[in-house]
Protein backbone atom coordinates (compact mmCIF):
# COMPACT_ATOMS: atom_id res chain seq x y z
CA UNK A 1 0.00 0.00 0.00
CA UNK A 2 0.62 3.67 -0.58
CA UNK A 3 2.25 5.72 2.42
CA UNK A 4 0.70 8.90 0.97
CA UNK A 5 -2.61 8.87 0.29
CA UNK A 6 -3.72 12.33 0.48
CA UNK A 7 -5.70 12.66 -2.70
CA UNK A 8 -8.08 9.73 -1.38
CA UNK A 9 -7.97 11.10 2.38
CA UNK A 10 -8.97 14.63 0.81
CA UNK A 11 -12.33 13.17 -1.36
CA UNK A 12 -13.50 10.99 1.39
CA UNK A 13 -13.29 14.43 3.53
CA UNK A 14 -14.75 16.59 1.22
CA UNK A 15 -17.47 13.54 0.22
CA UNK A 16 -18.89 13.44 3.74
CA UNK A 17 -18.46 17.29 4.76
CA UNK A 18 -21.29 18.58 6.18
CA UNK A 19 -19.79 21.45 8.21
CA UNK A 20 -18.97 19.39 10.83
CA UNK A 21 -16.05 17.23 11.85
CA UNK A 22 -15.76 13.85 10.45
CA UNK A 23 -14.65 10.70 12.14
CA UNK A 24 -10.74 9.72 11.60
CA UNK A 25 -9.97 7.46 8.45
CA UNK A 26 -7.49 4.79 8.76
CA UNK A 27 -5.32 2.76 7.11
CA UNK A 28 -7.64 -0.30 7.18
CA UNK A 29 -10.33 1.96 6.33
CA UNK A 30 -9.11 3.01 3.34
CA UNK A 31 -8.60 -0.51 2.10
CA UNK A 32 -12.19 -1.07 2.23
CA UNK A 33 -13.41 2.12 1.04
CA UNK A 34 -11.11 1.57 -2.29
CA UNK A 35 -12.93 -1.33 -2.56
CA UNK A 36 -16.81 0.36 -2.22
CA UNK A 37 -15.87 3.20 -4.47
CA UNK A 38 -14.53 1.12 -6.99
CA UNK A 39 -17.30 -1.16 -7.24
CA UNK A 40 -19.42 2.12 -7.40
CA UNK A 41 -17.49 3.21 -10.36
CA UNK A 42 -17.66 -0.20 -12.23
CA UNK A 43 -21.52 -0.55 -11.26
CA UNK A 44 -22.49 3.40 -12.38
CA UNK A 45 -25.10 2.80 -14.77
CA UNK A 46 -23.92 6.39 -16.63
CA UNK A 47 -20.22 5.21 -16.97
CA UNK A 48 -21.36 1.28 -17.88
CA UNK A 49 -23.43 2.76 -21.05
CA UNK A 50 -20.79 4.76 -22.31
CA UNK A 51 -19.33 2.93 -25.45
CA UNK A 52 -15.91 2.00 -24.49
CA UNK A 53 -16.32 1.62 -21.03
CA UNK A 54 -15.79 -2.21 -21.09
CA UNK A 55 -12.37 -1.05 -23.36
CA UNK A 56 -11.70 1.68 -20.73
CA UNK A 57 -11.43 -1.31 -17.91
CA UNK A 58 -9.60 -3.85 -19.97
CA UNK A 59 -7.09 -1.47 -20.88
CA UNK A 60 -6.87 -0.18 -17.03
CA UNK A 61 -6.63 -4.14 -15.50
CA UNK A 62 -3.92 -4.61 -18.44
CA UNK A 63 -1.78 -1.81 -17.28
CA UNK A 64 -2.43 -2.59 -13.54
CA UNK A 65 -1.33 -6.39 -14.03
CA UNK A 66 1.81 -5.35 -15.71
CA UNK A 67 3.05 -2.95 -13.13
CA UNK A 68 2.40 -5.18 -10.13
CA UNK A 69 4.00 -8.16 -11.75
């Protein structure tokens, strides 16, 4: 995992602002909530009937699989 992850700590802030404080995120936290926002990407109805979004994916997963090798 990442040791900075500001960009993520920053939209899950801003997401749940309300003018209030907002409970501490941690680092287990953030595993799951990668997981829930990308399923809620990959299940958008708006971005699953655009024409290449099945392309957009494979292309992502391909470039994913080769950097982590």
């Amino acid at each position: 995992m990442f040791r900075h992850d500001c960009g993520f700590h920053m939209l899950e802030y801003l997401a749940k602002w309300e003018g209030r404080r907002v409970p501490v995120v941690t680092a287990a936290m953030v595993v799951e909530l990668r997981k829930i926002y990308t399923w809620n990407w990959l299940m958008n109805e708006d971005f699953n009937t655009r024409s290449n979004a099945l392309e957009f994916i494979e292309k992502a997963v391909k470039k994913a699989a080769k950097k982590y090798k």
